[in-house]
C-alpha atoms as a PDB file:
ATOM      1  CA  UNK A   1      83.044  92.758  62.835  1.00  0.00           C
ATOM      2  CA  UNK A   2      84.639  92.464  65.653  1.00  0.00           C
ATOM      3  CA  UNK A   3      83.436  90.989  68.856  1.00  0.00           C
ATOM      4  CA  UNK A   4      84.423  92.053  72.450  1.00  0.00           C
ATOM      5  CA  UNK A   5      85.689  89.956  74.782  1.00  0.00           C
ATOM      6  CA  UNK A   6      84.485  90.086  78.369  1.00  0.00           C
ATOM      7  CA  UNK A   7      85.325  88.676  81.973  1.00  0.00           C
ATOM      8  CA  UNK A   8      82.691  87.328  84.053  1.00  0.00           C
ATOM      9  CA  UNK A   9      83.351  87.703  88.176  1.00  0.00           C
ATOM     10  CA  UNK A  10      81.209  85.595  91.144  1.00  0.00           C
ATOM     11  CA  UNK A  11      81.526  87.249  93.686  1.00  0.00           C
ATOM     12  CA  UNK A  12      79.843  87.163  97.852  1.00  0.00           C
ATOM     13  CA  UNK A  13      78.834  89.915  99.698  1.00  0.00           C
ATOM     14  CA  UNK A  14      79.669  89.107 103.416  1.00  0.00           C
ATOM     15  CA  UNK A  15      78.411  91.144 106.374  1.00  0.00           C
ATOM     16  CA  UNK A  16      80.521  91.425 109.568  1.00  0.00           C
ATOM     17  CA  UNK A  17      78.567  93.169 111.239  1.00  0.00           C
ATOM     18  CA  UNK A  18      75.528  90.049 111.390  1.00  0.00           C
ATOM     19  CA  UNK A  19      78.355  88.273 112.851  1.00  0.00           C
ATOM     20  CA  UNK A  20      79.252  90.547 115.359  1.00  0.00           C
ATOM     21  CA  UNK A  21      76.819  91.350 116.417  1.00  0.00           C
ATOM     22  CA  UNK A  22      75.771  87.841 117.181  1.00  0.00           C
ATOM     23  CA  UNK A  23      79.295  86.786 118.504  1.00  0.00           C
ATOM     24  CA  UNK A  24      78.022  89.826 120.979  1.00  0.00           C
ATOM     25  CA  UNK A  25      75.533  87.262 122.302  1.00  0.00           C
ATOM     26  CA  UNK A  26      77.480  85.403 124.001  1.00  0.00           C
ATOM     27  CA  UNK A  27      80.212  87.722 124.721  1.00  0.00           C
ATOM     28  CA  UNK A  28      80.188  87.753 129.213  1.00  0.00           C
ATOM     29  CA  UNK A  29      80.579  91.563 128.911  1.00  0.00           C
ATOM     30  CA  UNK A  30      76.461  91.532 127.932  1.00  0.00           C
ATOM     31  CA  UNK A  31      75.916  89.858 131.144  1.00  0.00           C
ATOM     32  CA  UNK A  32      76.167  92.705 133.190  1.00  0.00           C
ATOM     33  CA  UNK A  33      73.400  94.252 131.540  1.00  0.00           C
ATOM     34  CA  UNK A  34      69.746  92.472 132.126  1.00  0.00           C
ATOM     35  CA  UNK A  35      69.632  89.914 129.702  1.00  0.00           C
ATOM     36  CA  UNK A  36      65.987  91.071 128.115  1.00  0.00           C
ATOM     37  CA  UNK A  37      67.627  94.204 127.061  1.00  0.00           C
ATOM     38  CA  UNK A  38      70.859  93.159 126.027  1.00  0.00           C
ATOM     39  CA  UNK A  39      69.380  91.107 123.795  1.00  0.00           C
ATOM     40  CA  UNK A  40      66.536  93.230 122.754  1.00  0.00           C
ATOM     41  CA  UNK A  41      69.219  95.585 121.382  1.00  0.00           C
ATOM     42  CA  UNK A  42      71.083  92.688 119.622  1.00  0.00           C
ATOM     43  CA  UNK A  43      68.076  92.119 118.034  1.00  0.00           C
ATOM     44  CA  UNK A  44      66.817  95.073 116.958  1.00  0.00           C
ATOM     45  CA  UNK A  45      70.378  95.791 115.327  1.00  0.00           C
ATOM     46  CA  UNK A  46      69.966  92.283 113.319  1.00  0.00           C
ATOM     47  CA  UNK A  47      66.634  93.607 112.103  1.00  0.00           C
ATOM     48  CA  UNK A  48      67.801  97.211 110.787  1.00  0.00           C
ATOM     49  CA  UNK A  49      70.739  95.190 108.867  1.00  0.00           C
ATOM     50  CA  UNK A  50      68.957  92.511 107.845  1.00  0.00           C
ATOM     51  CA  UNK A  51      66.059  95.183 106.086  1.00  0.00           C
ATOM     52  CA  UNK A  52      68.527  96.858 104.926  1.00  0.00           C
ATOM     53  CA  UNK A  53      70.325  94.123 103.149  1.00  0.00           C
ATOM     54  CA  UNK A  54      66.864  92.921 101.284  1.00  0.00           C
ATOM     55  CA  UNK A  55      66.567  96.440  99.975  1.00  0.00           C
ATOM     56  CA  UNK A  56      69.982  95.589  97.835  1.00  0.00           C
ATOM     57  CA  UNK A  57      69.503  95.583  94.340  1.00  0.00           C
ATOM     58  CA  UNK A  58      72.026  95.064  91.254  1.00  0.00           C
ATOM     59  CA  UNK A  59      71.768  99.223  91.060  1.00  0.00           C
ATOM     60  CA  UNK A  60      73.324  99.419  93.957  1.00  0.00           C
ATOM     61  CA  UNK A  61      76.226  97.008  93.578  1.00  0.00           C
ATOM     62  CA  UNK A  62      77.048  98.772  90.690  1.00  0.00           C
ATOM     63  CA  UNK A  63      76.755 102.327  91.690  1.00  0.00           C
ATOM     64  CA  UNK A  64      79.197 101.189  95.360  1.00  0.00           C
ATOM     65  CA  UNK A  65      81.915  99.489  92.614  1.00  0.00           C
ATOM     66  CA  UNK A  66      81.931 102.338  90.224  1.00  0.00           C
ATOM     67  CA  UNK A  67      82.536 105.186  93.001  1.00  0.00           C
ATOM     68  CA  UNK A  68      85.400 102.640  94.063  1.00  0.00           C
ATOM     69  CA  UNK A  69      86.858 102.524  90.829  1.00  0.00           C
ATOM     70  CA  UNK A  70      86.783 106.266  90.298  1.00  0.00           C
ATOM     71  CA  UNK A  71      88.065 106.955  94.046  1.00  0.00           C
ATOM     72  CA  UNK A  72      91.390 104.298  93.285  1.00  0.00           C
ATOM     73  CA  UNK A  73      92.019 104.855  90.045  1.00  0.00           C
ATOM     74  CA  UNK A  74      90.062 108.272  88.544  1.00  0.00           C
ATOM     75  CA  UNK A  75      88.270 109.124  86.262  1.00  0.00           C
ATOM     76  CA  UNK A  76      89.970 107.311  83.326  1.00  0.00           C
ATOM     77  CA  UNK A  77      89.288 104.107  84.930  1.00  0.00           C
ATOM     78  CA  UNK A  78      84.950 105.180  85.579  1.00  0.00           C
ATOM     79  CA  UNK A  79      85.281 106.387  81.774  1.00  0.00           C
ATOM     80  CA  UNK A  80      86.609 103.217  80.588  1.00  0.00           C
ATOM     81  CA  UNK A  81      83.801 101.351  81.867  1.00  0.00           C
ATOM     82  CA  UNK A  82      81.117 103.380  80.707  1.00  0.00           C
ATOM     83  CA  UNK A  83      79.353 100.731  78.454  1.00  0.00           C
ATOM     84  CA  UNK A  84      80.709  97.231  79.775  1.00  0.00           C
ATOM     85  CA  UNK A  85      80.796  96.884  83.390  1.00  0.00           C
ATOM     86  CA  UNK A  86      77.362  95.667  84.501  1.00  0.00           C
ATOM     87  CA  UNK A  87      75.770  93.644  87.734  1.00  0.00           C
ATOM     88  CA  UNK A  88      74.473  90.950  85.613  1.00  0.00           C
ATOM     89  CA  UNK A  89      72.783  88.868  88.757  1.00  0.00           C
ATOM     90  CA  UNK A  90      72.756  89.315  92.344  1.00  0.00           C
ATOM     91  CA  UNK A  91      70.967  86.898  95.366  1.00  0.00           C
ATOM     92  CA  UNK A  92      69.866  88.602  98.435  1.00  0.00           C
ATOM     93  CA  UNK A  93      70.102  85.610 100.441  1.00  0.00           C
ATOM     94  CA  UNK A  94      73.055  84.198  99.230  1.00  0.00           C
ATOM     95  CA  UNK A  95      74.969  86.623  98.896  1.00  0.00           C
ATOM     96  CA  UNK A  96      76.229  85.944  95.384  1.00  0.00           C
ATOM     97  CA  UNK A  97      76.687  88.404  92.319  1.00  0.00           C
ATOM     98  CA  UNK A  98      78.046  88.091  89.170  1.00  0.00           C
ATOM     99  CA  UNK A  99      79.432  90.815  87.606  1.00  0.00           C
ATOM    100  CA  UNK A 100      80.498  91.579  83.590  1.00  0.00           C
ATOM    101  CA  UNK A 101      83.164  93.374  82.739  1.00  0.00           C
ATOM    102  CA  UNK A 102      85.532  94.418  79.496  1.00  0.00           C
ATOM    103  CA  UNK A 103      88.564  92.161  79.887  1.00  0.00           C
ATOM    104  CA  UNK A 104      90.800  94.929  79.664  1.00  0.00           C
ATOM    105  CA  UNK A 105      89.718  96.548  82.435  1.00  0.00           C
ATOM    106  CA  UNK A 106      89.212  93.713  84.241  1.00  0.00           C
ATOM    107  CA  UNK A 107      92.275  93.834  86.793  1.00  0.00           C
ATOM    108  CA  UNK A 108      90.944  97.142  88.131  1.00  0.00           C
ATOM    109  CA  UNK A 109      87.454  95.887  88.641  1.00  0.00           C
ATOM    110  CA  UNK A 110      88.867  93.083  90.535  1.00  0.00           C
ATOM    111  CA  UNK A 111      90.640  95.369  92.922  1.00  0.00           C
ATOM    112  CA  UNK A 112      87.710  98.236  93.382  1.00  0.00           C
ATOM    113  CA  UNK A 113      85.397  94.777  94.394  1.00  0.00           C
ATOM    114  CA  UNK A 114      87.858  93.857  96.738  1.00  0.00           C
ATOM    115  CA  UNK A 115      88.148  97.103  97.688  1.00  0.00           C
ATOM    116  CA  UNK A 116      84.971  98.525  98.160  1.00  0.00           C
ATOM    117  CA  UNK A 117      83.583  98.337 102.102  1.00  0.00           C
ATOM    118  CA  UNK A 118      80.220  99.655 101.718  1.00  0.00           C
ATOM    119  CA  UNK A 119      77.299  98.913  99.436  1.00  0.00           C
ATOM    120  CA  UNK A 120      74.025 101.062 100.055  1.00  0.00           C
ATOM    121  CA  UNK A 121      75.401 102.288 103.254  1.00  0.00           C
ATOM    122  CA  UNK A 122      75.843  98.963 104.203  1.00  0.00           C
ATOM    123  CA  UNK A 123      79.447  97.974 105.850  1.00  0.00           C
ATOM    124  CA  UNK A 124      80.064  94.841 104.112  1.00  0.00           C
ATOM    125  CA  UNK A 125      83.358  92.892 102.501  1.00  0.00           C
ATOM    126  CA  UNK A 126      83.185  92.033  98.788  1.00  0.00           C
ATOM    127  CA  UNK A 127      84.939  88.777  98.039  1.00  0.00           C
ATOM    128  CA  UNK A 128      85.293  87.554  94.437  1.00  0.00           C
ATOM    129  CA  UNK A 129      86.041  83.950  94.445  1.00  0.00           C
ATOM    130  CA  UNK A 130      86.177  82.946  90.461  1.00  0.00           C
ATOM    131  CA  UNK A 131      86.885  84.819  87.357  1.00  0.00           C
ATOM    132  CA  UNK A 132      85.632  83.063  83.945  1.00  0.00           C
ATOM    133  CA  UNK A 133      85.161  84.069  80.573  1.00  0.00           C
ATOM    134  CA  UNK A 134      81.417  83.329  80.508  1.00  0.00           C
ATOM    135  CA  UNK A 135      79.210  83.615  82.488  1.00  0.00           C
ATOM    136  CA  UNK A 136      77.832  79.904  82.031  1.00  0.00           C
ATOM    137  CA  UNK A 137      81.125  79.012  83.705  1.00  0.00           C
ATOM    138  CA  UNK A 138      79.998  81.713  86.876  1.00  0.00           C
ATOM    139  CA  UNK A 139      76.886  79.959  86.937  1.00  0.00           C
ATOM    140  CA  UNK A 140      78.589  76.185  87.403  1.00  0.00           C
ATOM    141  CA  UNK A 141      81.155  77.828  89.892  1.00  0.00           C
ATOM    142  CA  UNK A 142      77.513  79.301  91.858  1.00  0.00           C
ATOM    143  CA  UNK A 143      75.654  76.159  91.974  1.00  0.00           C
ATOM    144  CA  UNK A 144      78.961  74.087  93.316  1.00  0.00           C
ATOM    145  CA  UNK A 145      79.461  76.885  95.730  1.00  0.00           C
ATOM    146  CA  UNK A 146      75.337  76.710  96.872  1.00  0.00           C
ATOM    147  CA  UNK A 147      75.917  73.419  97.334  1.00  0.00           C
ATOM    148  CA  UNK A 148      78.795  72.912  99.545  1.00  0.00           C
ATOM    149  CA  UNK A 149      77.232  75.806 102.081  1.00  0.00           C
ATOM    150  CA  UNK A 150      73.516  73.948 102.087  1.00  0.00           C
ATOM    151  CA  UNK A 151      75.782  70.401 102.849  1.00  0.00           C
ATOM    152  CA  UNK A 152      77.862  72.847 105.588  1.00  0.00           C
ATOM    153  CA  UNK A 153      74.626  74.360 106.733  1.00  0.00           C
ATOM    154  CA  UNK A 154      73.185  70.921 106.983  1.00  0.00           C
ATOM    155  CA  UNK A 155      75.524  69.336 108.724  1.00  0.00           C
ATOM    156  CA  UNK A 156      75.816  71.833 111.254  1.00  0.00           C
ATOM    157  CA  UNK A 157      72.050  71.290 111.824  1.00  0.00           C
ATOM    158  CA  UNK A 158      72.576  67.843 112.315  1.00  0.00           C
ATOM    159  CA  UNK A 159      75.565  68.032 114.599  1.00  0.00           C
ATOM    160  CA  UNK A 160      73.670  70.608 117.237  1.00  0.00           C
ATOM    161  CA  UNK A 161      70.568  68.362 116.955  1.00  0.00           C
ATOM    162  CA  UNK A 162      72.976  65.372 118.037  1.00  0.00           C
ATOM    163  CA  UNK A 163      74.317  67.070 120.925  1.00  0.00           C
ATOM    164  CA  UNK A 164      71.162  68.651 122.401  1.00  0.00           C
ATOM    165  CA  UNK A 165      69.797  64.475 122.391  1.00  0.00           C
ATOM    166  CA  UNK A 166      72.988  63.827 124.070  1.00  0.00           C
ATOM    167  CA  UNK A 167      72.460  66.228 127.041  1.00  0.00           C
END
């Protein structure tokens, strides 16, 4: 029998628009404007992207990378990864998938992530950060990864709370 080998990706899914959208709150060109609806329109754009985003499932990961794959490299490339390549796990707040694929194949899948700019109509940037050959290894690299942003987020909390007693 013979057994076949896989590569496991973690990946992030990064919107630029969420953070341009609220880099456009405190750009001076929105001053000009009434504040109530400048805002109000900042706001109502965060909404419709952040629905949007919860609607993302694993389906649709995997449907935005395949269409990649077969736009860079054909249809040889969709063909050969008929049975392998698979969203295996994917967190909506996070951000974080991991993603199975045949290890021959697994340079192109690398690329069409990287590559692909939308995801359920979505504009969004892929990023794949680790590459392992199981997926127990993914899930080590995930937690680490969870960890440092919480400890970031955290910190960041703590440093505007210090500053607003200062003032």
């Amino acid at each position: 029998m013979v057994r076949i080998k896989h590569r496991w990706f973690l990946c992030e899914m990064v919107f630029p628009d969420l953070y341009s959208i609220h880099e456009e709150e405190d750009n001076t060109a929105l001053i000009v404007e009434s504040n109530a609806t400048a805002f109000g329109r900042v706001k109502e754009k965060k909404k419709a992207i952040a629905n949007k985003v919860e609607e993302i499932t694993e389906g649709h990961l995997t449907q935005a990378v395949r269409r990649r794959m077969e736009r860079t490299f054909g249809t040889y490339a969709k063909g050969s990864l008929a049975g392998g390549f698979r969203v295996k796990y994917f967190n909506n707040e996070s951000g974080l998938f991991i993603v199975k694929t045949p290890r021959e194949q697994s340079v192109m899948v690398r690329n069409a992530i990287t590559l692909t700019t939308r995801v359920h109509a979505i504009p969004c940037i892929l990023r794949c950060f680790h590459v392992g050959g199981s997926i127990e290894q993914c899930k080590k690299v995930a937690l680490e990864y969870d960890q440092k942003s919480l400890t970031k987020k955290a910190n960041l909390k703590r440093l505007r709370e210090a500053n607003v007693t200062r003032r």
